[in-house]
N, C-alpha and C. Protein backbone atom coordinates (compact mmCIF):
# COMPACT_ATOMS: atom_id res chain seq x y z
N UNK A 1 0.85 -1.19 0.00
CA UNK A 1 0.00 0.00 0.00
C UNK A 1 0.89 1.24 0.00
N UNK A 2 0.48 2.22 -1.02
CA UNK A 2 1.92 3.27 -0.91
C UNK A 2 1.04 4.81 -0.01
N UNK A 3 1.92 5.15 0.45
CA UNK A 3 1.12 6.22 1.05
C UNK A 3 0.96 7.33 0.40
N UNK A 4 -0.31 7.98 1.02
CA UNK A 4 -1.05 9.19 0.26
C UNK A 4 0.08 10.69 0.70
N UNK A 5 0.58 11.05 -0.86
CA UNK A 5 0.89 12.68 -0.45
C UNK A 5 0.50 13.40 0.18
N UNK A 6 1.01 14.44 0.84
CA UNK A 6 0.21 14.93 1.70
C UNK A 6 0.99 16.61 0.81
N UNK A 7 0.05 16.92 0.48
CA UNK A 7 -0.09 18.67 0.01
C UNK A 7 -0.56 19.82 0.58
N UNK A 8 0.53 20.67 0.38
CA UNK A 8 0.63 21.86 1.19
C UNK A 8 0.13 23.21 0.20
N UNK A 9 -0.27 24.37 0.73
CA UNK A 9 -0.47 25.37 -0.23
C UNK A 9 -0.43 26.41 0.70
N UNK A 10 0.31 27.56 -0.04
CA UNK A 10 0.48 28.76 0.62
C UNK A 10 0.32 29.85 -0.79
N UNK A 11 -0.47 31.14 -0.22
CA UNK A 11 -0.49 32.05 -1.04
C UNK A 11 -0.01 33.17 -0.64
N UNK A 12 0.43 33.98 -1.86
CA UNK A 12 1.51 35.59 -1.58
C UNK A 12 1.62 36.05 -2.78
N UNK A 13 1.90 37.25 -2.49
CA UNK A 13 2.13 38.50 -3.39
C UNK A 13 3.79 38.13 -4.03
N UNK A 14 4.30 37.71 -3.46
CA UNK A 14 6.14 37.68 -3.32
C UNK A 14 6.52 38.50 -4.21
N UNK A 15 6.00 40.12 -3.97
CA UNK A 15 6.72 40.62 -5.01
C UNK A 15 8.46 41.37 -4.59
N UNK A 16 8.48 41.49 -3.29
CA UNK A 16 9.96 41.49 -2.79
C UNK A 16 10.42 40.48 -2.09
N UNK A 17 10.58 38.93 -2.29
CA UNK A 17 11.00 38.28 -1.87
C UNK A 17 11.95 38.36 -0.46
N UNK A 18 11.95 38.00 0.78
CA UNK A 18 12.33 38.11 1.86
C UNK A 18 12.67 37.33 2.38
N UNK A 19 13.45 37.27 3.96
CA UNK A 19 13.98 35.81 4.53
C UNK A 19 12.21 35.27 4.99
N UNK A 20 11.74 36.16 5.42
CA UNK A 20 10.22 36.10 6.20
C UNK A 20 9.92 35.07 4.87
N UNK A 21 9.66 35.80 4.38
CA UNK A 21 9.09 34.32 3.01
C UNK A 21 10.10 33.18 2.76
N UNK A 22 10.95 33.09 2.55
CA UNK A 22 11.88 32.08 3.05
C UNK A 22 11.75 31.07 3.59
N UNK A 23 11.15 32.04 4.86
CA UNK A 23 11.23 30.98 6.20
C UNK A 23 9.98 30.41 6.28
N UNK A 24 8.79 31.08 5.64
CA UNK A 24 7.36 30.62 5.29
C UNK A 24 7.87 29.05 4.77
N UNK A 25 7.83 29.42 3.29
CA UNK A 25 8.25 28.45 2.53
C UNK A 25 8.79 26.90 2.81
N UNK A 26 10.07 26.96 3.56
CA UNK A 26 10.99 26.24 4.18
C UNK A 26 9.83 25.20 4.99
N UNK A 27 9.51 26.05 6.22
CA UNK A 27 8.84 25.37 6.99
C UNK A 27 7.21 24.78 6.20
N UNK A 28 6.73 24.95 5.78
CA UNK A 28 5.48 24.79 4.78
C UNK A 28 6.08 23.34 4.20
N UNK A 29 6.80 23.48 3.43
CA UNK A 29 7.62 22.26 2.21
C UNK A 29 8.43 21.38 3.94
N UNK A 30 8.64 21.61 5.12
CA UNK A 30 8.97 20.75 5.58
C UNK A 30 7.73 19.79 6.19
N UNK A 31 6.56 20.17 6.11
CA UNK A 31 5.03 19.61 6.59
C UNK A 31 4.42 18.51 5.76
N UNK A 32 4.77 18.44 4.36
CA UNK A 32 4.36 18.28 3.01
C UNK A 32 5.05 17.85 1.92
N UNK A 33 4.82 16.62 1.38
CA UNK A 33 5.11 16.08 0.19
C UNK A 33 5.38 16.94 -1.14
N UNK A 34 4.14 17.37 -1.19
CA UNK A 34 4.55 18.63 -2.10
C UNK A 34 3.54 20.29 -1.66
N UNK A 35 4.61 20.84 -2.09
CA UNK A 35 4.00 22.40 -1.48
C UNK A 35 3.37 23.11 -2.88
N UNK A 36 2.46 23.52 -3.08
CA UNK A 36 1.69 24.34 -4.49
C UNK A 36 1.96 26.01 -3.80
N UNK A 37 2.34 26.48 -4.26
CA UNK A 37 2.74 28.06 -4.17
C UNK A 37 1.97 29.13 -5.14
N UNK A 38 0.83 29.48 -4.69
CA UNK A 38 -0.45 30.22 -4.89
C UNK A 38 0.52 31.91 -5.27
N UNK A 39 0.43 32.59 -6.52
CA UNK A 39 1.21 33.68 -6.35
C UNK A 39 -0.24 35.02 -7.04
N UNK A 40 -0.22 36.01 -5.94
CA UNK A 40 -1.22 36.76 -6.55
C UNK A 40 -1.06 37.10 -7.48
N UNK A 41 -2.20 37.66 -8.24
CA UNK A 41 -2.16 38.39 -9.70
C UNK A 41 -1.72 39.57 -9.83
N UNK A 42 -0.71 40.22 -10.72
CA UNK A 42 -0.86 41.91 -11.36
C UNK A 42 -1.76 42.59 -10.29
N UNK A 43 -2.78 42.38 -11.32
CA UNK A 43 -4.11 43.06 -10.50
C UNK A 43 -4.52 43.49 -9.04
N UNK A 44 -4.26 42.13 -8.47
CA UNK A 44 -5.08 42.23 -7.10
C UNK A 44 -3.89 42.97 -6.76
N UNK A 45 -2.48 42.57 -6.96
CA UNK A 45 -1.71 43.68 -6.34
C UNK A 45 -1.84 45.32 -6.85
N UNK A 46 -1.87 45.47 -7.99
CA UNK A 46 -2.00 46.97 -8.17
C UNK A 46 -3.21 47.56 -7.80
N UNK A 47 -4.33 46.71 -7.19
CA UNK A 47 -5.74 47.68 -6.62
C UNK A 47 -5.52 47.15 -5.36
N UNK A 48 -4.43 46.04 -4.61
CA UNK A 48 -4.88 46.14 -2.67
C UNK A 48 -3.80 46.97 -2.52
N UNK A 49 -2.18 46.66 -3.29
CA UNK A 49 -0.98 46.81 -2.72
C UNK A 49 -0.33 48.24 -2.97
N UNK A 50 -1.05 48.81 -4.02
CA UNK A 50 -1.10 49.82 -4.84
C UNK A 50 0.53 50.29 -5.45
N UNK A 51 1.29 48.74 -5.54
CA UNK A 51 2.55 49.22 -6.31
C UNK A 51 3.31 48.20 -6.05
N UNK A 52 4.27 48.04 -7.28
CA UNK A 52 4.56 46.37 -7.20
C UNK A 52 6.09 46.82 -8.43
N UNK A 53 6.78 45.80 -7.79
CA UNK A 53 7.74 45.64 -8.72
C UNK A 53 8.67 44.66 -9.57
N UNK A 54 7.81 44.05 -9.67
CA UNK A 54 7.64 42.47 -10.60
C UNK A 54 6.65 42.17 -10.97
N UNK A 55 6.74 42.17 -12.46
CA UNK A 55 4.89 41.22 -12.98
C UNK A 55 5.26 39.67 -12.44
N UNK A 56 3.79 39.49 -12.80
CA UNK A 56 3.69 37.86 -12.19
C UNK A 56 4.33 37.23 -13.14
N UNK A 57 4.96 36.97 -14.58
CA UNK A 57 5.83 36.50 -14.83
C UNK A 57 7.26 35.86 -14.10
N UNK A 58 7.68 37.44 -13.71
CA UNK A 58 8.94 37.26 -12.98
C UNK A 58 8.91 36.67 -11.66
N UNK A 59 7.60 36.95 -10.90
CA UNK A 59 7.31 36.53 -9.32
C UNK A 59 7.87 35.06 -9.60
N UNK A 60 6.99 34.27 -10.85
CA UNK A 60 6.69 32.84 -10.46
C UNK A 60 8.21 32.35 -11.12
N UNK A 61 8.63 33.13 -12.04
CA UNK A 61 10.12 32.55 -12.47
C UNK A 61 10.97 32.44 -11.26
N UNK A 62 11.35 33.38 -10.04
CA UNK A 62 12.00 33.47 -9.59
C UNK A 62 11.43 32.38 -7.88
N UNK A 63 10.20 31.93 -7.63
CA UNK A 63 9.55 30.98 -7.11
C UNK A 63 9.97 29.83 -7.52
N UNK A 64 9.60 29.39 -8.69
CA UNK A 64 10.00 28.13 -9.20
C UNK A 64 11.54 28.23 -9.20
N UNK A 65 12.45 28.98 -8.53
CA UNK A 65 14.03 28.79 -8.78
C UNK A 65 14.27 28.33 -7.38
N UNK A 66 13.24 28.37 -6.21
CA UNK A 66 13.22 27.90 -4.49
C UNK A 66 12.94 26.19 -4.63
N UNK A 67 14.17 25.99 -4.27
CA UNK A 67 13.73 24.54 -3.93
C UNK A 67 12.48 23.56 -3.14
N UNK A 68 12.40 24.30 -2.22
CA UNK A 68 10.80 24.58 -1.51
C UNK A 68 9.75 24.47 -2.14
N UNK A 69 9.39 25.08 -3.38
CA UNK A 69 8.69 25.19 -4.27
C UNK A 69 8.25 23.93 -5.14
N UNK A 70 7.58 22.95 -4.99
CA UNK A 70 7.31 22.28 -6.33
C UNK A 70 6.30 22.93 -6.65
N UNK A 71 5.21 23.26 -7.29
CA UNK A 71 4.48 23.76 -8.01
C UNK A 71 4.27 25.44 -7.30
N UNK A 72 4.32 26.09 -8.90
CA UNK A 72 4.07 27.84 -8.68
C UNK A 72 3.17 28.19 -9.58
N UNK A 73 1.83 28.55 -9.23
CA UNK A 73 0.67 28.74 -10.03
C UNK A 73 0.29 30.14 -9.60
N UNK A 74 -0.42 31.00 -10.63
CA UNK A 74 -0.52 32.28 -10.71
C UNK A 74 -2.43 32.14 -9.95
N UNK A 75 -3.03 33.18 -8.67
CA UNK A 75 -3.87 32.97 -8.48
C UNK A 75 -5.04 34.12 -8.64
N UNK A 76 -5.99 34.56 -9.01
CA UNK A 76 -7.05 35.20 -9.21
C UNK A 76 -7.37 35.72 -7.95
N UNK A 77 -8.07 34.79 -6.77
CA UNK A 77 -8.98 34.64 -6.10
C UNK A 77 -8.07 34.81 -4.51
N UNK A 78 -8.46 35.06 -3.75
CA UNK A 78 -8.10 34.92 -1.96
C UNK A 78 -8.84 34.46 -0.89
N UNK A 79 -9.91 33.62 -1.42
CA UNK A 79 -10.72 32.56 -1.54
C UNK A 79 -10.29 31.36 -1.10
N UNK A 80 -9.58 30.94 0.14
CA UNK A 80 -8.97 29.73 0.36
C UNK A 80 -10.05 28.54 0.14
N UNK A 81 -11.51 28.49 0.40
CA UNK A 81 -12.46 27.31 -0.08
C UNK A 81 -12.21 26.90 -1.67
N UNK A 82 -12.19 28.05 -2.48
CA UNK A 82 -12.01 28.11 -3.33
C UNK A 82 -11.01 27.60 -4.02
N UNK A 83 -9.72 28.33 -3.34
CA UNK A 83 -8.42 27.54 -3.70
C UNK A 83 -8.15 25.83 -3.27
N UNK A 84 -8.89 25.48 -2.14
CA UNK A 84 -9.25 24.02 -1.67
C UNK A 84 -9.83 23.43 -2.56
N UNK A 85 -10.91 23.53 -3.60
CA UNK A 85 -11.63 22.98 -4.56
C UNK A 85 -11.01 22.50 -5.40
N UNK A 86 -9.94 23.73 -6.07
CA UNK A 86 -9.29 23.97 -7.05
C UNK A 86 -8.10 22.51 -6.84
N UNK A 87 -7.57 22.81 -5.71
CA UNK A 87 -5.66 22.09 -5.50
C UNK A 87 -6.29 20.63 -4.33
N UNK A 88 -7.17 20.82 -3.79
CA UNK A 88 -7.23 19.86 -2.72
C UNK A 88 -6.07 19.77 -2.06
N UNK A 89 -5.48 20.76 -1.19
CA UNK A 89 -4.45 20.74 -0.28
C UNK A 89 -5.08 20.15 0.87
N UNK A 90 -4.02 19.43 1.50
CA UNK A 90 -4.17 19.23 3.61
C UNK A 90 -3.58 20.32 4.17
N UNK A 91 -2.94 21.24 3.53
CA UNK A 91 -2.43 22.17 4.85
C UNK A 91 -2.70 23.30 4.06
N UNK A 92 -3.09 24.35 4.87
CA UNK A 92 -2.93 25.89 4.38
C UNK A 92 -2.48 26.14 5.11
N UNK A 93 -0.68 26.71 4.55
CA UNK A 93 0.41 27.61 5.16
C UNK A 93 0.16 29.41 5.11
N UNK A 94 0.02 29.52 6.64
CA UNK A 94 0.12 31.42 6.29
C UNK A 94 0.36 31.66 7.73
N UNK A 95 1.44 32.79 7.63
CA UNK A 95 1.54 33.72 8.85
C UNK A 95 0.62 33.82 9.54
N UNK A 96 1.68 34.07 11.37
CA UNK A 96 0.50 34.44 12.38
C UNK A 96 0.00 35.34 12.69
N UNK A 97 0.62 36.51 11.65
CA UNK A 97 0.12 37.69 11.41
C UNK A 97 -1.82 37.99 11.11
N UNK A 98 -1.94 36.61 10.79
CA UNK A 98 -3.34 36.61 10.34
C UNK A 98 -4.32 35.46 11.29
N UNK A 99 -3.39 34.81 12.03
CA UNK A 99 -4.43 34.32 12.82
C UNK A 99 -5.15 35.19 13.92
N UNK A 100 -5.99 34.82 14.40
CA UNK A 100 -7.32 35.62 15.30
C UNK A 100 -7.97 36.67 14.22
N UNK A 101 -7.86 36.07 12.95
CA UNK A 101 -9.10 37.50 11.85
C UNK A 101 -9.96 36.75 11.86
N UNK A 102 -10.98 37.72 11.61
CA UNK A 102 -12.04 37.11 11.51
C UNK A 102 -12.21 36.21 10.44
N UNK A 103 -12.08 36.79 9.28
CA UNK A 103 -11.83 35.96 7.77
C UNK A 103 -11.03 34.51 8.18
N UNK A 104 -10.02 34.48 8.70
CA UNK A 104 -9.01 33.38 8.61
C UNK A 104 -9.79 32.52 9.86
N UNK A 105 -10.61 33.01 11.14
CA UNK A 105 -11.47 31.87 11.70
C UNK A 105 -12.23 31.21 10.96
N UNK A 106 -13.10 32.14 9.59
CA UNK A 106 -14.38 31.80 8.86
C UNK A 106 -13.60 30.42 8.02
N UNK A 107 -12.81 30.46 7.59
CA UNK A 107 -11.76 29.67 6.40
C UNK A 107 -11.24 28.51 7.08
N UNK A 108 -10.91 28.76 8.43
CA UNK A 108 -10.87 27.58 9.14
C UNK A 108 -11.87 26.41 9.66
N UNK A 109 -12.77 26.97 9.89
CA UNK A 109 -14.41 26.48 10.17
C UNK A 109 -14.29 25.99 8.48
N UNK A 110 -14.45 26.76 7.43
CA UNK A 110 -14.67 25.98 6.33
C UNK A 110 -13.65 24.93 6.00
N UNK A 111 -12.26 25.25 5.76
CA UNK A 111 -11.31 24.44 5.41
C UNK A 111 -11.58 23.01 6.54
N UNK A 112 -11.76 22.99 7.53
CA UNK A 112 -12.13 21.76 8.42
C UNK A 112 -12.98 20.97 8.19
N UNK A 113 -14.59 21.31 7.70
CA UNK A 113 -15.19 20.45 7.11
C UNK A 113 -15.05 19.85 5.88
N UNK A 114 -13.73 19.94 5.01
CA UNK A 114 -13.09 19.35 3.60
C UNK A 114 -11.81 18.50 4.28
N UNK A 115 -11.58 18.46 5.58
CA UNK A 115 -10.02 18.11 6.66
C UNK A 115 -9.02 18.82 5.92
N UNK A 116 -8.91 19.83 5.94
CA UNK A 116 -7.70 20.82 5.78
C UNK A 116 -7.60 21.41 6.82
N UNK A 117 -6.04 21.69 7.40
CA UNK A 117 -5.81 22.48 8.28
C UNK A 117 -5.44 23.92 8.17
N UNK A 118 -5.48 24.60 9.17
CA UNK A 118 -4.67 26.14 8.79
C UNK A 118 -3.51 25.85 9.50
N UNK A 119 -2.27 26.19 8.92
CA UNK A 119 -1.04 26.44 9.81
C UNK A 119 -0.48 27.06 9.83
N UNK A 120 -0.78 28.00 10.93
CA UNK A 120 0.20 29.57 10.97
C UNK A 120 1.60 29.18 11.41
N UNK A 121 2.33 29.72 11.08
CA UNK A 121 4.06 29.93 11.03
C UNK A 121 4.37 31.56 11.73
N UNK A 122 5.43 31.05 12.66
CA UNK A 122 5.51 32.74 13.09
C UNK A 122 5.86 33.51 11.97
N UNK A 123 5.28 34.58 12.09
CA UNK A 123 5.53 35.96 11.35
C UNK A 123 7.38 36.17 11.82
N UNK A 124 8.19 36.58 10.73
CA UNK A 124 9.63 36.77 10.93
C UNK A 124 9.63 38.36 11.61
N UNK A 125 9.89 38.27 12.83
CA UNK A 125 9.76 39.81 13.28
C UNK A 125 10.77 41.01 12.45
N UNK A 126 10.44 42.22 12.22
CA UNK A 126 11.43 43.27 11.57
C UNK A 126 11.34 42.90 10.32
N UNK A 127 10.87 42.17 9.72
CA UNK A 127 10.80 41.79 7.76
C UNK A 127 10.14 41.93 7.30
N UNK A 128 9.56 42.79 6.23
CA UNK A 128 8.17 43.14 5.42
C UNK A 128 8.29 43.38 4.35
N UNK A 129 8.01 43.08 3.21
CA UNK A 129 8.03 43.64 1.82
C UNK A 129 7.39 45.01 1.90
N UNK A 130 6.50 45.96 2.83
CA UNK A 130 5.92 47.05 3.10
C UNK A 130 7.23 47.89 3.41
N UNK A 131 7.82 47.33 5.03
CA UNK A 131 9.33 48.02 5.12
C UNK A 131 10.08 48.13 4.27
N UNK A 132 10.87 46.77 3.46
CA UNK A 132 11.26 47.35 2.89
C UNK A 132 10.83 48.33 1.35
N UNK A 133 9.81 47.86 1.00
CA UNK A 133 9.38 48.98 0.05
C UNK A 133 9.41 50.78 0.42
N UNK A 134 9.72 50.70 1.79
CA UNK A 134 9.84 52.10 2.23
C UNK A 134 11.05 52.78 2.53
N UNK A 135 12.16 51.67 2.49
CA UNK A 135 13.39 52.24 2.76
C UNK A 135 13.75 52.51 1.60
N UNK A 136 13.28 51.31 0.44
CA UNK A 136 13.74 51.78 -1.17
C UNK A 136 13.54 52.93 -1.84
């Protein structure tokens, strides 16, 4: 009997790549057979983030160069049910920057009745693609 993969998925902007993402990554791909790496769109970044400096071309070229990484897919939506439908992951990797939201309780309640987990990873203190976009 061979055993079942167990798949991981994490989503991001990565448009300034960081150790903080790094260290996401790392630990995510150490949970998981294979990790799917959700990368936002153009779009959603130029109307949430309001400025970006890599198209999603380059994001996912330079994703798929992380060993961490087996699959780098470009994503529409921030919709984790959604993205569950889509990939059928067991784990959703994301900072603890976002646990206790309200959104990320609602997603958990949902992701649980499909058995997906949420797994927050500490947030890397002092590292932000925001900071540094401000020192640049």
């Amino acid at each position: 009997m061979t055993k079942r993969e167990i798949v991981g998925f994490t989503l991001g902007c990565f448009d300034i790549l960081h150790v903080g993402h790094l260290n996401l990554l790392r630990n995510a791909k150490g949970m998981c057979d294979k990790l799917i790496v959700g990368v936002c769109s153009d779009e959603y970044i130029d109307q949430n983030k309001h400025s970006r400096y890599f198209d999603i071309s380059e994001r996912i070229d330079i994703l798929r160069s992380i060993k961490y990484c087996d699959v780098v897919v470009p994503e529409n939506t921030l919709n984790k049910l959604k993205l569950w439908e889509k990939y059928k992951f067991d784990y959703l990797f994301v900072g603890d920057d976002w646990q206790g939201t309200s959104q990320y309780e609602q997603w958990e309640k949902d992701l649980e009745k499909v058995h997906c987990k949420v797994i927050y990873f500490p947030y890397t203190k002092g590292v932000s693609s925001s900071k540094i976009k401000s020192i640049l």
